[in-house]
Structure formats: C-alpha cells, structure tokens
PDB file of N, CA and C in Angstrom:
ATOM      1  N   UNK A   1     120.400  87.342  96.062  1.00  0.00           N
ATOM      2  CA  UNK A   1     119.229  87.219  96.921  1.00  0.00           C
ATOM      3  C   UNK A   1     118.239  88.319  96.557  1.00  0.00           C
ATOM      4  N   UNK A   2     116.560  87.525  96.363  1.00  0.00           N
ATOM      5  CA  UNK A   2     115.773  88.954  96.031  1.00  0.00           C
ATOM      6  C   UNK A   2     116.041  90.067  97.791  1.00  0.00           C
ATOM      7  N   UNK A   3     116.478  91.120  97.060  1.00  0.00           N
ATOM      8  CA  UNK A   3     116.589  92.291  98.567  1.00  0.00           C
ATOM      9  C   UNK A   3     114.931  92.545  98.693  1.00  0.00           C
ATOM     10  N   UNK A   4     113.964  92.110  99.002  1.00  0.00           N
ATOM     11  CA  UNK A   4     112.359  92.212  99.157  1.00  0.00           C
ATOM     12  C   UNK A   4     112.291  91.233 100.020  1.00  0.00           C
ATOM     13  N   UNK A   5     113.001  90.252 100.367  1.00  0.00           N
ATOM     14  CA  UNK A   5     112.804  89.300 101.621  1.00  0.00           C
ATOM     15  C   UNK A   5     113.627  89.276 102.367  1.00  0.00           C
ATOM     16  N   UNK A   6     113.166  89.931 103.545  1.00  0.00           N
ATOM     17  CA  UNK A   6     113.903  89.928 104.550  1.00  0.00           C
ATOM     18  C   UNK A   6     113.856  88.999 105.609  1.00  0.00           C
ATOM     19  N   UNK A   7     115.113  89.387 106.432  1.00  0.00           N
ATOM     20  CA  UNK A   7     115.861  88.187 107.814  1.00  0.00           C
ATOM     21  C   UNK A   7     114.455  88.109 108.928  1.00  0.00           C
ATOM     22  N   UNK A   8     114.310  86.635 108.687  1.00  0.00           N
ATOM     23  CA  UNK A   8     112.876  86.649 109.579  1.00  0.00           C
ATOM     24  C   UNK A   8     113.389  85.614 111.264  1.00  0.00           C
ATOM     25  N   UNK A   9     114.574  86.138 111.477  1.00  0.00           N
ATOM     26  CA  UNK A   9     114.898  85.402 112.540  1.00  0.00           C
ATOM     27  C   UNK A   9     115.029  86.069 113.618  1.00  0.00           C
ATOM     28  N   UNK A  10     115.155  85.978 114.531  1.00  0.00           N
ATOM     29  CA  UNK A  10     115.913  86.871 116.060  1.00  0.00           C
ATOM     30  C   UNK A  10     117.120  86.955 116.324  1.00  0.00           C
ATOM     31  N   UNK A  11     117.215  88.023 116.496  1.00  0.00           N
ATOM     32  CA  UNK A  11     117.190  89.713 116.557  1.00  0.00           C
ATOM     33  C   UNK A  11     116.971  90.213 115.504  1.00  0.00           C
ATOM     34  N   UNK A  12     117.279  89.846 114.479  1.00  0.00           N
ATOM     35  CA  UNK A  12     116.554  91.120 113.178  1.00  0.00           C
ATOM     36  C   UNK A  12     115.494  91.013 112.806  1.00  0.00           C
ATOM     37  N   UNK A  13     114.805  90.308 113.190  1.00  0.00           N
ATOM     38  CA  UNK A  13     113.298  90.432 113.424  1.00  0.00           C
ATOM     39  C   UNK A  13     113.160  90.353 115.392  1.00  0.00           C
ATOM     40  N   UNK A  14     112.219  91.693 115.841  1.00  0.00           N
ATOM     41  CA  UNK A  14     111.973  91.266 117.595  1.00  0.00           C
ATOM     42  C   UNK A  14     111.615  90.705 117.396  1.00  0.00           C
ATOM     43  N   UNK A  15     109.884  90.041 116.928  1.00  0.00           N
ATOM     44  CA  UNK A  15     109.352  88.521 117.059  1.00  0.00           C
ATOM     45  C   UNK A  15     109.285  87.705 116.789  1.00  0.00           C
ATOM     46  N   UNK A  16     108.640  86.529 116.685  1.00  0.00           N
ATOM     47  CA  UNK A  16     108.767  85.397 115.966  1.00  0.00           C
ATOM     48  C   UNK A  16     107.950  86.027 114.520  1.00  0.00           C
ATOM     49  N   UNK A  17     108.529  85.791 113.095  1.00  0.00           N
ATOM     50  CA  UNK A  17     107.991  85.282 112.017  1.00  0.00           C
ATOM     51  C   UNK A  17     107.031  84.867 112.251  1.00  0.00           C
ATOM     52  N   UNK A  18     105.837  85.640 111.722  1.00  0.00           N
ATOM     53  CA  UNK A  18     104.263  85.031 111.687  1.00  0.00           C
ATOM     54  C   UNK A  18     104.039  84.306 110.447  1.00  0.00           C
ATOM     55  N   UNK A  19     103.050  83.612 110.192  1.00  0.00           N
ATOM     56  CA  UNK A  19     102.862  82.688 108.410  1.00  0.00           C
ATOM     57  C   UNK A  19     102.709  83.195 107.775  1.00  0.00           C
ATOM     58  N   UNK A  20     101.903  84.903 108.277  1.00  0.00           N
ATOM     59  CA  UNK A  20     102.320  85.778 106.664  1.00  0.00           C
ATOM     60  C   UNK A  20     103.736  86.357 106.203  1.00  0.00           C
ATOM     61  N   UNK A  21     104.236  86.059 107.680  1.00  0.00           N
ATOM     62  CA  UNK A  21     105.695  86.820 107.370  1.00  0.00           C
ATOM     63  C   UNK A  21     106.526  85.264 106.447  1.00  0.00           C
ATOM     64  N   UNK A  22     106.313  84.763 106.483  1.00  0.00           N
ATOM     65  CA  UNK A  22     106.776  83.028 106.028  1.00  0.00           C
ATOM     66  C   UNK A  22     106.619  83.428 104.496  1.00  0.00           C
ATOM     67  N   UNK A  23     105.437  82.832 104.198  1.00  0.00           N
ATOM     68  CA  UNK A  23     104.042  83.173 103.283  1.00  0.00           C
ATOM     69  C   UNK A  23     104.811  83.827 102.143  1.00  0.00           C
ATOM     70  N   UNK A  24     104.845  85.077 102.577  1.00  0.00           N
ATOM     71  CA  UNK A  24     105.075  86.103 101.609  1.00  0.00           C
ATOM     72  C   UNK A  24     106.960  86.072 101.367  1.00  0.00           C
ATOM     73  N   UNK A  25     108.046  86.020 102.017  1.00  0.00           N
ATOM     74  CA  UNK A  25     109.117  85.528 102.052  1.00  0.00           C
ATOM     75  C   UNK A  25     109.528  84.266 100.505  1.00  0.00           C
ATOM     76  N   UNK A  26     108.537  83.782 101.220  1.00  0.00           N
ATOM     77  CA  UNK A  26     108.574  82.634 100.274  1.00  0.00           C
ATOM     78  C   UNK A  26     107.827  82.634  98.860  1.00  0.00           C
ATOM     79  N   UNK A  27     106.622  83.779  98.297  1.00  0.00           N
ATOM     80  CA  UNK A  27     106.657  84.192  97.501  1.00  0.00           C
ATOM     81  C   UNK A  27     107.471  84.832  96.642  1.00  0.00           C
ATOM     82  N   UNK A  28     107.899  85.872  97.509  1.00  0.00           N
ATOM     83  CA  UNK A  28     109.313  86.375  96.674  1.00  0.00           C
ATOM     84  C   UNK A  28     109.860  85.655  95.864  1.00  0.00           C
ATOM     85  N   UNK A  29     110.388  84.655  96.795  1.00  0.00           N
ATOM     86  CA  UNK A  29     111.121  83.906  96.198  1.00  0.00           C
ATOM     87  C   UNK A  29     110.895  82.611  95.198  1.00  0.00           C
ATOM     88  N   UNK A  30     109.907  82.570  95.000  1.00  0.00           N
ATOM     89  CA  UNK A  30     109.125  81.852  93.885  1.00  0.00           C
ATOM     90  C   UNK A  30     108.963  83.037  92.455  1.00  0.00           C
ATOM     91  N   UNK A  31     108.830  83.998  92.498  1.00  0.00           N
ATOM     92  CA  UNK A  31     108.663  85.314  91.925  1.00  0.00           C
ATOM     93  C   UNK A  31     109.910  85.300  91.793  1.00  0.00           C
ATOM     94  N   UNK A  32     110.995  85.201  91.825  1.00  0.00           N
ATOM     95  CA  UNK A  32     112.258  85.927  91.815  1.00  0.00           C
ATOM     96  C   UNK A  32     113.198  84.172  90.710  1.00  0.00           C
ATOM     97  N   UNK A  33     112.585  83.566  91.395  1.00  0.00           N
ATOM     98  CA  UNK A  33     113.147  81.936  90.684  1.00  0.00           C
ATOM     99  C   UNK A  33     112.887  82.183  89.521  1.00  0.00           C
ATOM    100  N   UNK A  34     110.924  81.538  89.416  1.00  0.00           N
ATOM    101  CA  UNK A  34     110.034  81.710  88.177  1.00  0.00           C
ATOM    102  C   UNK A  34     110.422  83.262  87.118  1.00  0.00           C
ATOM    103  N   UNK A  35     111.028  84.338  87.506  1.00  0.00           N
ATOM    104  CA  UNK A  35     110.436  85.080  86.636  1.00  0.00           C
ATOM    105  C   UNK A  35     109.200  85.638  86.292  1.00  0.00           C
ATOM    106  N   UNK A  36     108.291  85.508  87.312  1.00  0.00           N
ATOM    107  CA  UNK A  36     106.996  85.628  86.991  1.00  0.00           C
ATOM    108  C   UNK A  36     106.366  86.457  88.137  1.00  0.00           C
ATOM    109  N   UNK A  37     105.561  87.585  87.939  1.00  0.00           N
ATOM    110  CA  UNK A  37     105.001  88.167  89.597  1.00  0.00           C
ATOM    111  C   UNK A  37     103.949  87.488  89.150  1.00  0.00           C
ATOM    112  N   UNK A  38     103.055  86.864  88.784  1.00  0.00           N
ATOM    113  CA  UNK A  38     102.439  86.167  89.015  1.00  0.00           C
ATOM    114  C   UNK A  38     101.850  85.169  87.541  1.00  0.00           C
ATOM    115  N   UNK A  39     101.434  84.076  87.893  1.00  0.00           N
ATOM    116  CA  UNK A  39     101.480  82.942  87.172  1.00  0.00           C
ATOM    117  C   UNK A  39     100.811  82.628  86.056  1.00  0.00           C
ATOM    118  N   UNK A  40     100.704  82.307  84.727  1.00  0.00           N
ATOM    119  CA  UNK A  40      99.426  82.151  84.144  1.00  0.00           C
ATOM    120  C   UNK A  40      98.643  80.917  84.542  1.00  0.00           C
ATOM    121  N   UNK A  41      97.695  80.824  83.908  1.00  0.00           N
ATOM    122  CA  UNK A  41      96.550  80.062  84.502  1.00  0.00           C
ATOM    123  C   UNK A  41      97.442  78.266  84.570  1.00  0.00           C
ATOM    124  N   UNK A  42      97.774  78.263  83.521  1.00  0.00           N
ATOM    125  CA  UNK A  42      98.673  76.880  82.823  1.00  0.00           C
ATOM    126  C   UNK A  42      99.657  76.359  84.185  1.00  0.00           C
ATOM    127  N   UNK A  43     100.384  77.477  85.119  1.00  0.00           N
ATOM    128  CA  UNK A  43     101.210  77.361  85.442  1.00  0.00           C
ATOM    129  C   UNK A  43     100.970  77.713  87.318  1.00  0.00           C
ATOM    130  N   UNK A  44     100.098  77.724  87.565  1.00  0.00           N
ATOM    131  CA  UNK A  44      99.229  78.556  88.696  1.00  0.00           C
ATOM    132  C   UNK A  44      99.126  77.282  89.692  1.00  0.00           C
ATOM    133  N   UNK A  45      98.920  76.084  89.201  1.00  0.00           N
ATOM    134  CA  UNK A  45      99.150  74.986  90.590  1.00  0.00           C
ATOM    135  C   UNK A  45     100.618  74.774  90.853  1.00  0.00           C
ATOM    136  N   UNK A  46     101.642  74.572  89.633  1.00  0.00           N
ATOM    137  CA  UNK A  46     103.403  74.224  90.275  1.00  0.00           C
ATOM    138  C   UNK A  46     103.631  75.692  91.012  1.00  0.00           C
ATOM    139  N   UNK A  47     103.094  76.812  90.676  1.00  0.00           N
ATOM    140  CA  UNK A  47     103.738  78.221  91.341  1.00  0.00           C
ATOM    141  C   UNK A  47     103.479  77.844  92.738  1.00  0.00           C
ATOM    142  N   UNK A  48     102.231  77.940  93.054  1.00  0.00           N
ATOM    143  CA  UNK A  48     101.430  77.881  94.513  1.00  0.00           C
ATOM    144  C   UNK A  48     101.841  76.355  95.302  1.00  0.00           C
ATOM    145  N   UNK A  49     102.400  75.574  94.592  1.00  0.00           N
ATOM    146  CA  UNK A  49     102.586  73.959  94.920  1.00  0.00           C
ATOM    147  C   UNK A  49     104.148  74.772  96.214  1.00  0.00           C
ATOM    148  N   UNK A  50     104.799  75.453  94.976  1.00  0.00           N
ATOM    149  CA  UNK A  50     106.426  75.362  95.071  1.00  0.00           C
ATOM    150  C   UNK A  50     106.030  77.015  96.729  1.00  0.00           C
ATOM    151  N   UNK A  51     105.562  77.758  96.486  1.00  0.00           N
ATOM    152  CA  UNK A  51     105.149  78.788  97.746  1.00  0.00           C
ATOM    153  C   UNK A  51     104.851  78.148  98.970  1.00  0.00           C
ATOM    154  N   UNK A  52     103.746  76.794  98.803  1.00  0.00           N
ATOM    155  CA  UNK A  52     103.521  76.105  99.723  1.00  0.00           C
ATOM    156  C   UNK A  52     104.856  75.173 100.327  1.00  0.00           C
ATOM    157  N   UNK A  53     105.756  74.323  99.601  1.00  0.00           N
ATOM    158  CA  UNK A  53     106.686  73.629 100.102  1.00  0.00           C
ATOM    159  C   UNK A  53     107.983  74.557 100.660  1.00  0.00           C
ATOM    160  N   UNK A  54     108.074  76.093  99.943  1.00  0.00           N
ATOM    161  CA  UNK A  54     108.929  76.588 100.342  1.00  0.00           C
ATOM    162  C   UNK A  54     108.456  77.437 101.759  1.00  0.00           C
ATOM    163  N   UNK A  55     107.320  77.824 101.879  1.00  0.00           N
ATOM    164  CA  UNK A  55     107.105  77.839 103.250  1.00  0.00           C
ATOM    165  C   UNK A  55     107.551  77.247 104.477  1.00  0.00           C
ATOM    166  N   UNK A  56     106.778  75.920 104.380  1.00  0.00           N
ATOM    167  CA  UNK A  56     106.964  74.823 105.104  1.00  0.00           C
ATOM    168  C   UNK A  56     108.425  74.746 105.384  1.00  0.00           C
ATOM    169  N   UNK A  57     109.228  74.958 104.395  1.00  0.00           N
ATOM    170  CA  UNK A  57     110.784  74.635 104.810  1.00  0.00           C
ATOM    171  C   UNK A  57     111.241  75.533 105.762  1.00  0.00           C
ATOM    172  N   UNK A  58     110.860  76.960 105.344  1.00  0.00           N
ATOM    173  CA  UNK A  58     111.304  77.905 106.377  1.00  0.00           C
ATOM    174  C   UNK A  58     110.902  78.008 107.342  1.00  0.00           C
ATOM    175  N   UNK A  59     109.306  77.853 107.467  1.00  0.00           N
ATOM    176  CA  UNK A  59     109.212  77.579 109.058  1.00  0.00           C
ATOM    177  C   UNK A  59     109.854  76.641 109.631  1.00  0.00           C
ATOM    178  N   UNK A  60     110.206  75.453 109.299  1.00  0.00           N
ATOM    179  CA  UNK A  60     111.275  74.220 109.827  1.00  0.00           C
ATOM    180  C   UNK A  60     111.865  74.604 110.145  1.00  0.00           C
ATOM    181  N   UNK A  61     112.980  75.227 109.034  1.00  0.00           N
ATOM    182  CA  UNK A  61     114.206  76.260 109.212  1.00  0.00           C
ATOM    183  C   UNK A  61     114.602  77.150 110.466  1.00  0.00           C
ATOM    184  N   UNK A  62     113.359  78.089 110.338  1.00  0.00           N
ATOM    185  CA  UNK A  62     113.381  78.630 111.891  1.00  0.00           C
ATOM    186  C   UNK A  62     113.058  78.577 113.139  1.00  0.00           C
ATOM    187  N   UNK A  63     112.284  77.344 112.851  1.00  0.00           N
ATOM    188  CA  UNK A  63     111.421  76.031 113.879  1.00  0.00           C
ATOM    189  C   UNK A  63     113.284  75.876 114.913  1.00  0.00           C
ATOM    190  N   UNK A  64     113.787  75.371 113.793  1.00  0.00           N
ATOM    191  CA  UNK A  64     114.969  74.656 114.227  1.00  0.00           C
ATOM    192  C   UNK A  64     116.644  76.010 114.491  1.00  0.00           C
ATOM    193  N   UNK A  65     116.312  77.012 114.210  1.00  0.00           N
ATOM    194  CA  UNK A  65     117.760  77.389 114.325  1.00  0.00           C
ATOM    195  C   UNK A  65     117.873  78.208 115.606  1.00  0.00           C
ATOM    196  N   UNK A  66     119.122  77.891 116.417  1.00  0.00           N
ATOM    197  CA  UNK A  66     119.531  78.010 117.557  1.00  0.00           C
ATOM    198  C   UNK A  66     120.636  79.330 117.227  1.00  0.00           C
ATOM    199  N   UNK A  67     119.789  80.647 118.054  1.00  0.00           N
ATOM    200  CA  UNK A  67     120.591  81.766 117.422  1.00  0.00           C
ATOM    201  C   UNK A  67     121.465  82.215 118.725  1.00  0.00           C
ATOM    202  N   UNK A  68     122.448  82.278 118.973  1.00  0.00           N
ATOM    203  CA  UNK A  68     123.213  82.379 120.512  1.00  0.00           C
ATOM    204  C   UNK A  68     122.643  83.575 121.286  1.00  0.00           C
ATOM    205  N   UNK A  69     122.227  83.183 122.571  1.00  0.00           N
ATOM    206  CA  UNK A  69     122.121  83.975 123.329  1.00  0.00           C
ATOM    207  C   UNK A  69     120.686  83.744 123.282  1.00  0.00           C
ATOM    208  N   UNK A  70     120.371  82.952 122.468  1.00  0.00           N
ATOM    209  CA  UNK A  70     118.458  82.806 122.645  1.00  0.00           C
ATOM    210  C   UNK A  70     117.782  81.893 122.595  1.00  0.00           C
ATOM    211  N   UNK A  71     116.929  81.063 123.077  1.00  0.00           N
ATOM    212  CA  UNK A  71     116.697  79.478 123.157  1.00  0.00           C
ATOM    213  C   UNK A  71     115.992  79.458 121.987  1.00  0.00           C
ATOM    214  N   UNK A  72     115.947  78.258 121.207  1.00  0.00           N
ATOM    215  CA  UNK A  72     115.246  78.126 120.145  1.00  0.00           C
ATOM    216  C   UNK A  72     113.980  77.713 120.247  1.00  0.00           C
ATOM    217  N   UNK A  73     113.098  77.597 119.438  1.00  0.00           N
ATOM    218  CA  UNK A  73     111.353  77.502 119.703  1.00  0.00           C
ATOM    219  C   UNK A  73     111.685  76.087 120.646  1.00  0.00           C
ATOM    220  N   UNK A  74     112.092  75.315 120.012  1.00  0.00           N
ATOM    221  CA  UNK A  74     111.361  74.005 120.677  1.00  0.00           C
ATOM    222  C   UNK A  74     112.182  73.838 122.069  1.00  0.00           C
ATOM    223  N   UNK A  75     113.221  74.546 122.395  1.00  0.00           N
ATOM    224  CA  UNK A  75     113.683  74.793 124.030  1.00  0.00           C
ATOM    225  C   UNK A  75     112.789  75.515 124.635  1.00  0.00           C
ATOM    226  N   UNK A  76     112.166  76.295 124.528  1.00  0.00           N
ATOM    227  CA  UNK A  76     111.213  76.815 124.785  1.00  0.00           C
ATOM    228  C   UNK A  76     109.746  76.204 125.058  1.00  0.00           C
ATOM    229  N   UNK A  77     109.125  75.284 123.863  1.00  0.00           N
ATOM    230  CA  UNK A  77     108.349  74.791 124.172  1.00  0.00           C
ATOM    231  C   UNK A  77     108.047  74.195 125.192  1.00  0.00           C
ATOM    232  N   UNK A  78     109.665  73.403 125.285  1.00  0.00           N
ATOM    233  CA  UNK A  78     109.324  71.883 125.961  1.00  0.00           C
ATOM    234  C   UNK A  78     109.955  72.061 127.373  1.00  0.00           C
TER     235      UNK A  78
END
C-alpha cells in the first residue's frame, strides 16, 4: 500500500472525508499504480480518467461502510 494515503474513515479520520481528501487518496494511488507523479501529455486523459473513477469508488466505498458503533452516512441521512 502507497503509506501517503491514508484511512479516510471513522475514527481514524474525526470527520467525514472531504473530495479533496477522496481526490488526492486516489491520486496516490494512480501515481503509485502508473509509476508516474505525473503524466505525459500522450497519457494525461487515461491518468485523470482512472483518478476520476477511482474517486467515485471510494466515496461509494465510504458512502456505504458501516463502522460499529457509528451509523453510516445513509442511516443518517434518511
């Protein structure tokens, strides 16, 4: 695991994960896949394609995980 992205859930994070906290998480880890801190020109829409879908997953991710002792977003919401 890149050690540069850290546990963006509750309790090891107090708040909720903001989209930069997402965002950048998920750079890492595009950076850490690719080999690349950042992209050449050739390669600069699949980098930013793959940051964008891996976002999205993790917010899902933590959209959805039920950590004991704490209601999850959408118990909360609704």
């Amino acid at each position: 695991m890149c050690r540069s992205i850290k546990t963006l859930r509750p309790p090891v994070l107090p708040e909720e994960a903001t989209e930069e906290d997402i965002r950048a998480a998920a750079l890492q880890y595009v950076r850490k896949v690719s080999g690349f801190r950042a992209p050449a020109a050739h390669n600069r829409e699949v980098f930013d394609r793959a940051v964008e879908a891996i976002a999205e997953a993790t917010a899902e991710l933590l959209d959805g995980l039920e950590v004991r002792g704490q209601a999850s977003a959408a118990s909360r919401a609704g």
